[in-house]
PDB file of N, CA and C in Angstrom:
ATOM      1  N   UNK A   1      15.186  24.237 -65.501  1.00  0.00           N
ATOM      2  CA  UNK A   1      16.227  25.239 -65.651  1.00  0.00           C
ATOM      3  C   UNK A   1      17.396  24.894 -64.728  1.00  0.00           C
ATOM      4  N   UNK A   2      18.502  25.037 -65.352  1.00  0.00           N
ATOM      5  CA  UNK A   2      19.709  24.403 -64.402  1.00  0.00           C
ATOM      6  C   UNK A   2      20.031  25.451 -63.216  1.00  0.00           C
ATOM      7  N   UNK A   3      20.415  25.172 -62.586  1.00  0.00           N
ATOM      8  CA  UNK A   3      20.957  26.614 -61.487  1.00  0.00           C
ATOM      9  C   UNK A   3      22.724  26.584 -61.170  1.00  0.00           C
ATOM     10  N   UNK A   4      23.099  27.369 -60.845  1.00  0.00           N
ATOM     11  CA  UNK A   4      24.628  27.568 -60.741  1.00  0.00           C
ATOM     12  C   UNK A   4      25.039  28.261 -59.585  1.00  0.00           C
ATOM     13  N   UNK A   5      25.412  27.299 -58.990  1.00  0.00           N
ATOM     14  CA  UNK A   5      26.481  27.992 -57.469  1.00  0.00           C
ATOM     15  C   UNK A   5      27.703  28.095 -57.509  1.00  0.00           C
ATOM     16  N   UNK A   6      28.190  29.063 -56.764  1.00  0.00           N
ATOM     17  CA  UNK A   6      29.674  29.404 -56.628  1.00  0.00           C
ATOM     18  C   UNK A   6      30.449  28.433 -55.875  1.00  0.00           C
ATOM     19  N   UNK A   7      31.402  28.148 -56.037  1.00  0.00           N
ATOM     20  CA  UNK A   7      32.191  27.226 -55.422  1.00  0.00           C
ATOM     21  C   UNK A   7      32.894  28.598 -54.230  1.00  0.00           C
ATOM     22  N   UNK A   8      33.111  27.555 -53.500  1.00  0.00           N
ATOM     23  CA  UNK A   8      33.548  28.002 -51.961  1.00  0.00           C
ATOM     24  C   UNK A   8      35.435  28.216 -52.784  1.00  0.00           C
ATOM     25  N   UNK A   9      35.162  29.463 -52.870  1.00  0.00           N
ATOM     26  CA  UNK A   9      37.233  30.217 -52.836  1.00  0.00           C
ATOM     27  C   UNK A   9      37.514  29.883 -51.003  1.00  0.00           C
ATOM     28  N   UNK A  10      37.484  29.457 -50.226  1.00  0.00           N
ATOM     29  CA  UNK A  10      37.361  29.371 -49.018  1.00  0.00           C
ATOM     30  C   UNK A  10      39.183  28.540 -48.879  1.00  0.00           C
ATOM     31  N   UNK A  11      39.493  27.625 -50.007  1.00  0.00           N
ATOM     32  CA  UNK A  11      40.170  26.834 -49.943  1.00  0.00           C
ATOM     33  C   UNK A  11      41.093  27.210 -50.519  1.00  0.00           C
ATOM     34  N   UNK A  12      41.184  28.208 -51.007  1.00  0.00           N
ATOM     35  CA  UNK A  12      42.084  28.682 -51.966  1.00  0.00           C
ATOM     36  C   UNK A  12      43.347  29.771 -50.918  1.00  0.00           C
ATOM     37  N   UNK A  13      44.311  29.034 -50.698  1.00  0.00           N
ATOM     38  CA  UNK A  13      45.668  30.009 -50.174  1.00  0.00           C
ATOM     39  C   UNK A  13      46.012  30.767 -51.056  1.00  0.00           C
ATOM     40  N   UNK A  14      47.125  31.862 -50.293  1.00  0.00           N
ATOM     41  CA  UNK A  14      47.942  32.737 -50.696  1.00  0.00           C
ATOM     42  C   UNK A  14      49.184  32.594 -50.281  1.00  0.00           C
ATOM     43  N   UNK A  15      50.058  33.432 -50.714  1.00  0.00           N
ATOM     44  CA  UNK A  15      51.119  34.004 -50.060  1.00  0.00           C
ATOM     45  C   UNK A  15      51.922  34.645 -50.776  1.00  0.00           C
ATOM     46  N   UNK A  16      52.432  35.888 -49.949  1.00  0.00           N
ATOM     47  CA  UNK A  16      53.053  37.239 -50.893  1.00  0.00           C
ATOM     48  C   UNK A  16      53.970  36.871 -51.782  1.00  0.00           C
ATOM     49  N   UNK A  17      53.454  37.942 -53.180  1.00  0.00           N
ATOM     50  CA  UNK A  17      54.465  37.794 -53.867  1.00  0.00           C
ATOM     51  C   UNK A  17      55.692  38.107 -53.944  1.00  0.00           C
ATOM     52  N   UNK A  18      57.080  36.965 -53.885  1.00  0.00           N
ATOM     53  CA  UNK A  18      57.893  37.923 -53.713  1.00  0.00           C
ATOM     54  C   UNK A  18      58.988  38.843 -54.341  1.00  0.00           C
ATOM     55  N   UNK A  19      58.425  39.070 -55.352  1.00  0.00           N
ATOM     56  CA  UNK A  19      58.834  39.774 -56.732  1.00  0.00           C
ATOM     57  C   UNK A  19      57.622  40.980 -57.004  1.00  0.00           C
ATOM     58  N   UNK A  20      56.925  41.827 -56.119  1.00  0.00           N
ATOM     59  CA  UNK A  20      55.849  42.375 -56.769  1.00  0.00           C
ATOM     60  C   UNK A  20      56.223  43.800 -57.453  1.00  0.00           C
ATOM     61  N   UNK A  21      57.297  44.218 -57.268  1.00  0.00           N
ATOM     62  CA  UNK A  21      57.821  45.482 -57.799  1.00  0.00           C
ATOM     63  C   UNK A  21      58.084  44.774 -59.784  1.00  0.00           C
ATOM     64  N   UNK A  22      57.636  43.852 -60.078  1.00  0.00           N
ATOM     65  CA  UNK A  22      58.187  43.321 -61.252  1.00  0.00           C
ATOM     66  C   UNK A  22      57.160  42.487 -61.545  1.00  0.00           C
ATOM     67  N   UNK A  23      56.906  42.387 -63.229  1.00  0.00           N
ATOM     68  CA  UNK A  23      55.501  41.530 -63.791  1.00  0.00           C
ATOM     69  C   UNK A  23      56.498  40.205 -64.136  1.00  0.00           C
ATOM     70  N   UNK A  24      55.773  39.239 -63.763  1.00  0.00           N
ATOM     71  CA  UNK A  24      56.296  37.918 -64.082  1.00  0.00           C
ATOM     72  C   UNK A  24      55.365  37.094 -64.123  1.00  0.00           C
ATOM     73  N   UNK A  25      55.075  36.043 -65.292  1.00  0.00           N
ATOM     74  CA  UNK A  25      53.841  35.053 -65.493  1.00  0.00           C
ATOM     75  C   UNK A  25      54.134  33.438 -64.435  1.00  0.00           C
ATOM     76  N   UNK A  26      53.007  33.714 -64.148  1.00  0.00           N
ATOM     77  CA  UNK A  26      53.144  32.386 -63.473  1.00  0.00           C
ATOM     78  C   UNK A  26      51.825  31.291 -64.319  1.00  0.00           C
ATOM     79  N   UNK A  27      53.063  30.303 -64.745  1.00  0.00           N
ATOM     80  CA  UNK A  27      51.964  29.277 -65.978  1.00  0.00           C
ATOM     81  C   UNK A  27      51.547  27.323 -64.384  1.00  0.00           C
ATOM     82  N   UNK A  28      50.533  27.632 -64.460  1.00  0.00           N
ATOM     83  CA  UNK A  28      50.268  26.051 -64.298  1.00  0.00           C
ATOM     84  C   UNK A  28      49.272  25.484 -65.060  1.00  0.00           C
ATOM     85  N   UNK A  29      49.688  24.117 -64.972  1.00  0.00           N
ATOM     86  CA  UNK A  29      49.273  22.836 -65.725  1.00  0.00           C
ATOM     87  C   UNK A  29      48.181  22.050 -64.806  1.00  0.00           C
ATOM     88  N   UNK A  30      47.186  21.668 -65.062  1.00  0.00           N
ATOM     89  CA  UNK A  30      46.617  20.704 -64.193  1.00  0.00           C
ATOM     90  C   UNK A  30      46.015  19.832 -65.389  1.00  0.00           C
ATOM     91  N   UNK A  31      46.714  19.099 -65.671  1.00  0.00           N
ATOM     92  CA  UNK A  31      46.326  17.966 -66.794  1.00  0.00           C
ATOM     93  C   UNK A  31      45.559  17.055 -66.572  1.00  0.00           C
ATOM     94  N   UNK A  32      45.037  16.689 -65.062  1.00  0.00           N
ATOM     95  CA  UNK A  32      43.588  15.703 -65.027  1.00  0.00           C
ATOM     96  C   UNK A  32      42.335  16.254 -63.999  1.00  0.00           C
ATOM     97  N   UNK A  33      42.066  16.955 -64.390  1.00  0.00           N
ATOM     98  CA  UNK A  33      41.157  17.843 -64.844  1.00  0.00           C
ATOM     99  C   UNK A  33      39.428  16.968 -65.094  1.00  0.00           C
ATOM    100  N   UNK A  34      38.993  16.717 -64.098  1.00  0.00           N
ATOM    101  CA  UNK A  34      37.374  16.460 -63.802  1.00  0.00           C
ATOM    102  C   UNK A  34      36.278  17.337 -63.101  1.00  0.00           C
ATOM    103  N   UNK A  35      35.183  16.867 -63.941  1.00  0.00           N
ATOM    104  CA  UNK A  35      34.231  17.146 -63.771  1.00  0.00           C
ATOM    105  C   UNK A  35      32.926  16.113 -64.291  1.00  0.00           C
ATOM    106  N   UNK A  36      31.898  16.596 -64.039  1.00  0.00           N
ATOM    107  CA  UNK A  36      30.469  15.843 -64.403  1.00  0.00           C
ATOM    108  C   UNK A  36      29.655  16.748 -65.236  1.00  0.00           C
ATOM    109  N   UNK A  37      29.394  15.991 -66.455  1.00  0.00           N
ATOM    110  CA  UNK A  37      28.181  16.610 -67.273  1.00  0.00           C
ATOM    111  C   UNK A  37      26.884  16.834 -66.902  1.00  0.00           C
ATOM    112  N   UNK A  38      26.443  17.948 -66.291  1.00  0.00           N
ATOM    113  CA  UNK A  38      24.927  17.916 -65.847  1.00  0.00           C
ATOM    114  C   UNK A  38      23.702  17.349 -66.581  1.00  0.00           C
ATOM    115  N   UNK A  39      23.978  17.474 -68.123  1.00  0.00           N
ATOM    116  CA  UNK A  39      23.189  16.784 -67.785  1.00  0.00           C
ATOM    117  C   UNK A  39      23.203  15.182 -68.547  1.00  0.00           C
ATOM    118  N   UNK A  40      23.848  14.480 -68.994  1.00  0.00           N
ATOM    119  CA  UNK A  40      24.007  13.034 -68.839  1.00  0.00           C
ATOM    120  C   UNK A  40      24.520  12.465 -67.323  1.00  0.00           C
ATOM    121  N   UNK A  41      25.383  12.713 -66.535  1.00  0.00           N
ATOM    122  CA  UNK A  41      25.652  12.737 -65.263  1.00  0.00           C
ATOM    123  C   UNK A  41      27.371  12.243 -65.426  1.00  0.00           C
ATOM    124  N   UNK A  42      27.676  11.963 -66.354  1.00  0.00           N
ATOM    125  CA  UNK A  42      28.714  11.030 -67.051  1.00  0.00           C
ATOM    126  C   UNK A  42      30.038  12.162 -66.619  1.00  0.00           C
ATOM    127  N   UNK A  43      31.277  11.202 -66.623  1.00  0.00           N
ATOM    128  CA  UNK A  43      32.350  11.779 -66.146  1.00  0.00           C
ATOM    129  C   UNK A  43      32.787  13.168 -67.379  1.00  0.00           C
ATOM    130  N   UNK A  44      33.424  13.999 -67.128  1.00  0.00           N
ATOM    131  CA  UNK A  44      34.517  15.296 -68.132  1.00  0.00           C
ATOM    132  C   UNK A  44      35.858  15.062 -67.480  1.00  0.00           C
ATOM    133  N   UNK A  45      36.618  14.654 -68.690  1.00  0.00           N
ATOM    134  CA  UNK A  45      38.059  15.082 -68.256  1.00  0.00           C
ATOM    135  C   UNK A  45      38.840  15.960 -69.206  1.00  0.00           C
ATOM    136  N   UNK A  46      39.382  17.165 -68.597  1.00  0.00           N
ATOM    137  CA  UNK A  46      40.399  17.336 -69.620  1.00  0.00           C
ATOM    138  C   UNK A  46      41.327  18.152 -68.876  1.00  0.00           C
ATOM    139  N   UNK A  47      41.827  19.554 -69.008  1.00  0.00           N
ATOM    140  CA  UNK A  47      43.254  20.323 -68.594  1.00  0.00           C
ATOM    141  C   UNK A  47      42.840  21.591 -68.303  1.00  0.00           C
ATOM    142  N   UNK A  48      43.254  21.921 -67.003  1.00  0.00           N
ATOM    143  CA  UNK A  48      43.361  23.444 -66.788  1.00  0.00           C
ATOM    144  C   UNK A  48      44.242  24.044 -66.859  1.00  0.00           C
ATOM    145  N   UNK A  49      44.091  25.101 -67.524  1.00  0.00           N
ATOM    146  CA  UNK A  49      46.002  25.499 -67.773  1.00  0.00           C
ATOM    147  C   UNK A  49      45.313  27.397 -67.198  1.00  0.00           C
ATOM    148  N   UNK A  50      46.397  27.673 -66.186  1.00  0.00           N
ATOM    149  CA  UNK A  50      46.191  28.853 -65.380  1.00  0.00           C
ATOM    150  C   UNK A  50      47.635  29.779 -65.987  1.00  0.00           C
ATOM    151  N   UNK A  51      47.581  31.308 -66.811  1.00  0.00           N
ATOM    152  CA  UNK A  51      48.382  31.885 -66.380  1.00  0.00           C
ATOM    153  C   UNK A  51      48.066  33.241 -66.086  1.00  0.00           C
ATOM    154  N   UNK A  52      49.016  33.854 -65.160  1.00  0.00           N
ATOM    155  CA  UNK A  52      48.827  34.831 -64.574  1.00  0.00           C
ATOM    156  C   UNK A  52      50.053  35.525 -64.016  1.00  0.00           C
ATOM    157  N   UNK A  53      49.928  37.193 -63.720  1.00  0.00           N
ATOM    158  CA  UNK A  53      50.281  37.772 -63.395  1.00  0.00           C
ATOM    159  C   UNK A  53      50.448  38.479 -62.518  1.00  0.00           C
ATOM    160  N   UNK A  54      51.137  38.342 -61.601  1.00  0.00           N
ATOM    161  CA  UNK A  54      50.908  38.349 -59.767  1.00  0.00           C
ATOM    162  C   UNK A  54      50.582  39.682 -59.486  1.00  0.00           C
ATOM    163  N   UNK A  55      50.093  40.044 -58.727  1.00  0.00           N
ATOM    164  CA  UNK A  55      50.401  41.758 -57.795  1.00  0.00           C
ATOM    165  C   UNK A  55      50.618  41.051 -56.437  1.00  0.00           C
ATOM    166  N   UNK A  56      49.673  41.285 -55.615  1.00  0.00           N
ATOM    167  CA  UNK A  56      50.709  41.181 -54.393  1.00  0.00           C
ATOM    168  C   UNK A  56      50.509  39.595 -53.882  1.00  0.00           C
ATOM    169  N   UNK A  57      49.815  38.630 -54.449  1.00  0.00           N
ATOM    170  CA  UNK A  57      49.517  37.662 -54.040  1.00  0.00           C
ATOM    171  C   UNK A  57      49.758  36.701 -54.659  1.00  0.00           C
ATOM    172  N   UNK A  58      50.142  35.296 -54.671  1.00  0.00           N
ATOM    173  CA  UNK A  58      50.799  34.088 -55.587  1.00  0.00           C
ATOM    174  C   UNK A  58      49.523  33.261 -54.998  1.00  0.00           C
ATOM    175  N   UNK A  59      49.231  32.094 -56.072  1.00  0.00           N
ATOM    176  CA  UNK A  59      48.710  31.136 -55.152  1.00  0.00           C
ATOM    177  C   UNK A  59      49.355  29.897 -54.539  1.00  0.00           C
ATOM    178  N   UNK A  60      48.948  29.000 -53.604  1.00  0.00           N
ATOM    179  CA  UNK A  60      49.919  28.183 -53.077  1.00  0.00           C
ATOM    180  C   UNK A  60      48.619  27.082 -53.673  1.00  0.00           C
ATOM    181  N   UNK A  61      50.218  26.077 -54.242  1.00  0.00           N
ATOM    182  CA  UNK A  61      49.627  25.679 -54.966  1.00  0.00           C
ATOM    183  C   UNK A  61      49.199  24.225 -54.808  1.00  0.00           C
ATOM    184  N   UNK A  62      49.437  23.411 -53.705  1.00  0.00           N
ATOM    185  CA  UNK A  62      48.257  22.607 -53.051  1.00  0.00           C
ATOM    186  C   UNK A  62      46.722  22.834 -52.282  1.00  0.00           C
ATOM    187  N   UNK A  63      46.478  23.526 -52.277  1.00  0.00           N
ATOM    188  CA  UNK A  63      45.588  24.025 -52.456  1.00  0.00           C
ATOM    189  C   UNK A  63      44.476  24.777 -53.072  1.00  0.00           C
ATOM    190  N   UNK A  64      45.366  25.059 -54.373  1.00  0.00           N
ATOM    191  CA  UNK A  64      44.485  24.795 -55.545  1.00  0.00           C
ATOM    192  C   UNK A  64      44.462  24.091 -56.299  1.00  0.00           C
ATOM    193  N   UNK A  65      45.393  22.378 -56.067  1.00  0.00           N
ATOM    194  CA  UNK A  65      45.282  21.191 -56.478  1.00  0.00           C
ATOM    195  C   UNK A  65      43.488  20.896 -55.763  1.00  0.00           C
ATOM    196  N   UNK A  66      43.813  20.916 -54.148  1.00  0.00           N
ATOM    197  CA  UNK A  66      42.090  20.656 -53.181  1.00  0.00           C
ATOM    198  C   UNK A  66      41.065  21.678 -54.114  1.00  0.00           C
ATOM    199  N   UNK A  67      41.287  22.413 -54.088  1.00  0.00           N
ATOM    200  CA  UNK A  67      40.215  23.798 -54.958  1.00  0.00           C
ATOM    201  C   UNK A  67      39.402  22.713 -56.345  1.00  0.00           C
ATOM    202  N   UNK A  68      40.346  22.658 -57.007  1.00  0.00           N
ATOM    203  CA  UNK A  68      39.989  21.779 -58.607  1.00  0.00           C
ATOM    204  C   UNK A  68      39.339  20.485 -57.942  1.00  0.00           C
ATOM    205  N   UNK A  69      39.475  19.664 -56.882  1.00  0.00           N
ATOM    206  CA  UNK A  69      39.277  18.534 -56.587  1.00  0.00           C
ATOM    207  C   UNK A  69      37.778  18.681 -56.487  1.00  0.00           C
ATOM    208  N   UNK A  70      37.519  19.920 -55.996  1.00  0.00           N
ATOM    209  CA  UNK A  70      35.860  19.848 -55.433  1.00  0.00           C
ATOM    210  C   UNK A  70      34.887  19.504 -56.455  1.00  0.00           C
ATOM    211  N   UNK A  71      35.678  20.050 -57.941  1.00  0.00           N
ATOM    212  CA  UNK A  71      35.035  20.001 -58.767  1.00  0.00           C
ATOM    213  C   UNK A  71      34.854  18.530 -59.450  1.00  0.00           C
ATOM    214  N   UNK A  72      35.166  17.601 -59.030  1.00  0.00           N
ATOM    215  CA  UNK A  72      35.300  16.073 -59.084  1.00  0.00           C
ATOM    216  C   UNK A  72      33.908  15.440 -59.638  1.00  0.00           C
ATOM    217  N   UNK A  73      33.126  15.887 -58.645  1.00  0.00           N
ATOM    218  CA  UNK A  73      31.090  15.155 -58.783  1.00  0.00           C
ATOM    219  C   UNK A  73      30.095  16.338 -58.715  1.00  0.00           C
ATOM    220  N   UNK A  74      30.888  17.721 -59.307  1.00  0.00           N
ATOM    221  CA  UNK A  74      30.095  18.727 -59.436  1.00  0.00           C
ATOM    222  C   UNK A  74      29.409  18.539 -60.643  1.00  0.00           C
ATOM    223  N   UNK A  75      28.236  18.724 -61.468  1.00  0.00           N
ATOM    224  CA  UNK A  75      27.403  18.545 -62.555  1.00  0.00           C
ATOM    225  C   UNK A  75      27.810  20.543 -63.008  1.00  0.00           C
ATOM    226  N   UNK A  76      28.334  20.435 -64.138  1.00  0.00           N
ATOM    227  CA  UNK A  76      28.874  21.607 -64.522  1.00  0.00           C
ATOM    228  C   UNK A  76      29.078  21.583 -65.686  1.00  0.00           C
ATOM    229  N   UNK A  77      28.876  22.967 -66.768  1.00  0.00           N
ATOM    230  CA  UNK A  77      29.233  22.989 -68.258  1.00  0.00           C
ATOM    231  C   UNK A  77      30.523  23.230 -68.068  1.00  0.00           C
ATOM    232  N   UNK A  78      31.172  23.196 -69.618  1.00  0.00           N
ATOM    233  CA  UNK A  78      32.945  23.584 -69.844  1.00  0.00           C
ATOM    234  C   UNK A  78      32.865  25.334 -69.573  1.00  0.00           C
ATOM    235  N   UNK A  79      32.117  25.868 -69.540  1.00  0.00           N
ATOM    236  CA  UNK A  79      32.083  27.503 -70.249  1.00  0.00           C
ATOM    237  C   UNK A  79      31.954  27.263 -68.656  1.00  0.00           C
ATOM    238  N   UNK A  80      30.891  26.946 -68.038  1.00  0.00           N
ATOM    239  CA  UNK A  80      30.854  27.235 -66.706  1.00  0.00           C
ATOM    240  C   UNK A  80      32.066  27.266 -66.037  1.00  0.00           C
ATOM    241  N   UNK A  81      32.376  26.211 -65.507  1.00  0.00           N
ATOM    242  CA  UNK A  81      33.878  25.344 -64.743  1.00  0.00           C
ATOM    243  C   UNK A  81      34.997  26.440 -65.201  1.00  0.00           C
ATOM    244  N   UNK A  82      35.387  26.905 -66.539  1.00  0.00           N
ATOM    245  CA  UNK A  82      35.939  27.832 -66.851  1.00  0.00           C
ATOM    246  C   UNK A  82      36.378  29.301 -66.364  1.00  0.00           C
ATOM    247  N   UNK A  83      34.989  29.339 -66.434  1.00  0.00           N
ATOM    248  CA  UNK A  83      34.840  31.057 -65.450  1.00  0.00           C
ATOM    249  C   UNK A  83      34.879  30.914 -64.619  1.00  0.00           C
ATOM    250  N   UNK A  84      34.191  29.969 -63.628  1.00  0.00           N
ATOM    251  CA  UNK A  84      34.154  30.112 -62.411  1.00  0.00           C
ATOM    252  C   UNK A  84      35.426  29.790 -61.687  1.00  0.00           C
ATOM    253  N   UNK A  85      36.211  29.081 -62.303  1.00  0.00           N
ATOM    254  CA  UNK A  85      37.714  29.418 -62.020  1.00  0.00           C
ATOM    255  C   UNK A  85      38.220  30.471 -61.855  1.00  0.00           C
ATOM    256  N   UNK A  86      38.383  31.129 -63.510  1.00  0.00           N
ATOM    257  CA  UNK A  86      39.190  32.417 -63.321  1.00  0.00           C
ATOM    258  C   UNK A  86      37.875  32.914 -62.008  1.00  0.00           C
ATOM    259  N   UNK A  87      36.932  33.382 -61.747  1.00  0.00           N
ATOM    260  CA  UNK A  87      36.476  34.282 -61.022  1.00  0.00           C
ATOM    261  C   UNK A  87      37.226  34.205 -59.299  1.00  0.00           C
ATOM    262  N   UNK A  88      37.216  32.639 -58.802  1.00  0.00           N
ATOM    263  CA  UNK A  88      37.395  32.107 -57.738  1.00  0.00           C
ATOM    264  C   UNK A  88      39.024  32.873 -57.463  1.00  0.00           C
ATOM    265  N   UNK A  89      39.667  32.334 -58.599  1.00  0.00           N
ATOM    266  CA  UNK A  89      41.299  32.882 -58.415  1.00  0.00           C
ATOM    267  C   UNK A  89      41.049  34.163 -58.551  1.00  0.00           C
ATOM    268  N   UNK A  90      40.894  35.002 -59.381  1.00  0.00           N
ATOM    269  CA  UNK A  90      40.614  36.600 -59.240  1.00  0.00           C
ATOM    270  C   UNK A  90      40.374  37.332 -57.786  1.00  0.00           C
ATOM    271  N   UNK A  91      39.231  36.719 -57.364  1.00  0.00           N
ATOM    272  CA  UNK A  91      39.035  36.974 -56.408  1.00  0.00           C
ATOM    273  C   UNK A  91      40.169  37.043 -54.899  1.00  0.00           C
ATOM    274  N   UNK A  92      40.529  35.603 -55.151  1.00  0.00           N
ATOM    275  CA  UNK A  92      41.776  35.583 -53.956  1.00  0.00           C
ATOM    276  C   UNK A  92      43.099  35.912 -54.137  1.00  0.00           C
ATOM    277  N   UNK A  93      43.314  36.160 -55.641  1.00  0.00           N
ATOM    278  CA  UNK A  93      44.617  36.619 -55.496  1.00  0.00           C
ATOM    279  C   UNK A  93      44.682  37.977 -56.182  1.00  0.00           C
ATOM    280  N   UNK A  94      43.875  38.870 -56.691  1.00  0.00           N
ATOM    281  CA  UNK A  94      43.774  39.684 -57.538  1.00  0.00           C
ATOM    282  C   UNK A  94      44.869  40.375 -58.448  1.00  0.00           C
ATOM    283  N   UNK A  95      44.725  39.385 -59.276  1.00  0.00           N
ATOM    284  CA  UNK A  95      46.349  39.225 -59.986  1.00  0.00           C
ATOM    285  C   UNK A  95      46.070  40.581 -61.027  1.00  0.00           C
ATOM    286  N   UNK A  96      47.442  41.006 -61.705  1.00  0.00           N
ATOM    287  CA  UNK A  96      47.509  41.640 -62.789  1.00  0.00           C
ATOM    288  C   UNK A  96      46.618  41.632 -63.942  1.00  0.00           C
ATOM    289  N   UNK A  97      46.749  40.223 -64.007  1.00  0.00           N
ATOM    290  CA  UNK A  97      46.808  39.153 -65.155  1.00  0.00           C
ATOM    291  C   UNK A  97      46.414  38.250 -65.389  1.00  0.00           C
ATOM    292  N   UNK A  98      44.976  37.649 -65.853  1.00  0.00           N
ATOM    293  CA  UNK A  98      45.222  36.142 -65.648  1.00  0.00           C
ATOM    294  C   UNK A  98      44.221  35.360 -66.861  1.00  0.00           C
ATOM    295  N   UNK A  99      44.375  34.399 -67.309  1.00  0.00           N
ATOM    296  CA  UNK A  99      43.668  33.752 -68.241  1.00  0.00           C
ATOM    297  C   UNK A  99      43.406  32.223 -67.770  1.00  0.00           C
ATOM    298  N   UNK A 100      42.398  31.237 -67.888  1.00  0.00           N
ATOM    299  CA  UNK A 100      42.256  30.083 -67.576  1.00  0.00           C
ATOM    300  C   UNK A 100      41.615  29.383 -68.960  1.00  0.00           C
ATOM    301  N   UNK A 101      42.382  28.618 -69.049  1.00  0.00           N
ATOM    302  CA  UNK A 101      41.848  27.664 -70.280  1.00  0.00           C
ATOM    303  C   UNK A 101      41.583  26.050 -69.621  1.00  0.00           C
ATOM    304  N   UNK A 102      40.374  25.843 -69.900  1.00  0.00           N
ATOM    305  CA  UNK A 102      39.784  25.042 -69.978  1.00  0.00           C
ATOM    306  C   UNK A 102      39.503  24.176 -71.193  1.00  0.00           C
ATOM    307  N   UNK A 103      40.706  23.186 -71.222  1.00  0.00           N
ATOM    308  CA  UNK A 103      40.752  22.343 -72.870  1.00  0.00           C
ATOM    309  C   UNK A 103      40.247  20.592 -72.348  1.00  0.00           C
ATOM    310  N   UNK A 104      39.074  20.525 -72.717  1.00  0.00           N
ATOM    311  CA  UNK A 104      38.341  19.367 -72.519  1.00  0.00           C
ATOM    312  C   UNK A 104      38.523  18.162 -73.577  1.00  0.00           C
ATOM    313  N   UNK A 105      38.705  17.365 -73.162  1.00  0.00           N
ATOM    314  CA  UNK A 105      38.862  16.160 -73.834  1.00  0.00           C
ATOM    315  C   UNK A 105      37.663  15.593 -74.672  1.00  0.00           C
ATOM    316  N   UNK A 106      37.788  14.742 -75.422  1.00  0.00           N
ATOM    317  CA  UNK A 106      36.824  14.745 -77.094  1.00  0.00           C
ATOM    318  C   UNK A 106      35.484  13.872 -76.593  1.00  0.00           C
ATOM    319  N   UNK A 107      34.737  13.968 -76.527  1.00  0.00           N
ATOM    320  CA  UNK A 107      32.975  13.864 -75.960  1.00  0.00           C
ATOM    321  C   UNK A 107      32.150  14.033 -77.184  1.00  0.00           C
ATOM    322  N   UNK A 108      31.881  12.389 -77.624  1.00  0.00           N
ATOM    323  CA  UNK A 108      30.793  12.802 -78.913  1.00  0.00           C
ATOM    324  C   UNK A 108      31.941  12.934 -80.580  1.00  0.00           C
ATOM    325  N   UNK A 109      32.688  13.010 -80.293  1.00  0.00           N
ATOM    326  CA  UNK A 109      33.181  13.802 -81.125  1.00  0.00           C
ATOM    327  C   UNK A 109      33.409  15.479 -81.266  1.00  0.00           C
ATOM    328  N   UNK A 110      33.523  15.409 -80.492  1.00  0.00           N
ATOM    329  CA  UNK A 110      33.618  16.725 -80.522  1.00  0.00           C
ATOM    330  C   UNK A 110      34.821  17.412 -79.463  1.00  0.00           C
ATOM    331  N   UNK A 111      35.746  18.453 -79.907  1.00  0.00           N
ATOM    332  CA  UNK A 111      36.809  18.776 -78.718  1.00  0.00           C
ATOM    333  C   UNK A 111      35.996  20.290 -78.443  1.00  0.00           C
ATOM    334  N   UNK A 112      36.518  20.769 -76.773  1.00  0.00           N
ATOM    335  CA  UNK A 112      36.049  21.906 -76.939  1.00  0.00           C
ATOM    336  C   UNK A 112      37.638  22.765 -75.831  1.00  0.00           C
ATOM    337  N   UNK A 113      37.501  23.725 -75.972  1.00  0.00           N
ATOM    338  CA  UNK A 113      38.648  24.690 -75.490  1.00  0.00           C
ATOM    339  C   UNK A 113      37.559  25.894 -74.938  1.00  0.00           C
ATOM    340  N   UNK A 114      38.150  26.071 -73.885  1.00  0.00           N
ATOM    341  CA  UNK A 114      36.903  27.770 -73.533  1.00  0.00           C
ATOM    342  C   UNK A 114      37.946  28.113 -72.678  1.00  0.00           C
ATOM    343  N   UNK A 115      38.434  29.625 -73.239  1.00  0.00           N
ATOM    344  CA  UNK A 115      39.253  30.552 -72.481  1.00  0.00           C
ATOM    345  C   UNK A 115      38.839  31.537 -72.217  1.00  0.00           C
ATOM    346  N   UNK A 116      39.115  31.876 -70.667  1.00  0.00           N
ATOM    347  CA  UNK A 116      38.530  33.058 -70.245  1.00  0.00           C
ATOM    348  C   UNK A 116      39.458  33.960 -69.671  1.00  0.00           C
ATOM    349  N   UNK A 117      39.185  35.333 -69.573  1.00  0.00           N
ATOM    350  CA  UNK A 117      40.347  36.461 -69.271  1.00  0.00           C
ATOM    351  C   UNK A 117      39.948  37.691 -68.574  1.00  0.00           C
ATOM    352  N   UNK A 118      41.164  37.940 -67.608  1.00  0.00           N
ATOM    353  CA  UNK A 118      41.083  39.171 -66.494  1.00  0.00           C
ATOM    354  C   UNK A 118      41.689  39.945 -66.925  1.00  0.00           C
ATOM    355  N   UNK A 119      41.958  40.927 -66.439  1.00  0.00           N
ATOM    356  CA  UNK A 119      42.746  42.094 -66.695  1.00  0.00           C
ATOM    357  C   UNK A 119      42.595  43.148 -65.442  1.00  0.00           C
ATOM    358  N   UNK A 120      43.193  43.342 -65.151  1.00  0.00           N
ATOM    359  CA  UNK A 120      42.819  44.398 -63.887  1.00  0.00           C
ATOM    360  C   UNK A 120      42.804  45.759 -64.014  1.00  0.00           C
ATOM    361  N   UNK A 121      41.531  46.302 -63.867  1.00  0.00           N
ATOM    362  CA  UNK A 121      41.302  47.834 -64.585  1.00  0.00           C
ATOM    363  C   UNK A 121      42.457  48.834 -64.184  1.00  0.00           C
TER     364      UNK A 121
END
């Protein structure tokens, strides 16, 4: 049975938003985008695409270049790596708003896309 740990948000900065009286999307791109298939052990590459909607916190965003890096020789599914994104960012910035797509590059034949979504009650 596989097991699943949380990645350390430990690395993940902030800093105030400075527009928070006002909703505004903030879109990033992270187009090389790795990980490891648990279970062949074999490389995943594909794109994280983050958008979101600030409240009082932005992320800074070398440091969630280091954040994604950890995930380099982690053994992880797409659905996994996915969520556990949005959860990690949720957590530290507790945005409005936020969606993370996880669009993986073609393995087997096969493409896969897994989007996941916040909303703040």
């Amino acid at each position: 049975m596989l097991e699943f740990s949380r990645m350390s948000s430990a690395t993940i900065e902030t800093f105030p938003n400075p527009r928070p009286e006002r909703d505004f999307e903030i879109a990033i791109d992270c187009p090389e985008f790795t990980s490891v298939c648990p279970n062949t052990g074999l490389p995943d590459f594909g794109a994280i695409r983050i958008h979101y909607v600030p409240d009082a916190r932005c992320v800074e965003l070398k440091s969630l270049k280091y954040y994604l890096v950890e995930f380099r020789n982690r053994g992880i599914f797409y659905e996994h790596v996915t969520n556990q994104i949005l959860d990690d960012l949720v957590e530290a910035l507790q945005p409005r708003r936020m969606t993370v797509v996880g669009d993986f590059s073609v393995r087997g034949g096969i493409k896969t896309a897994v989007t996941a979504t916040y909303v703040k009650p």
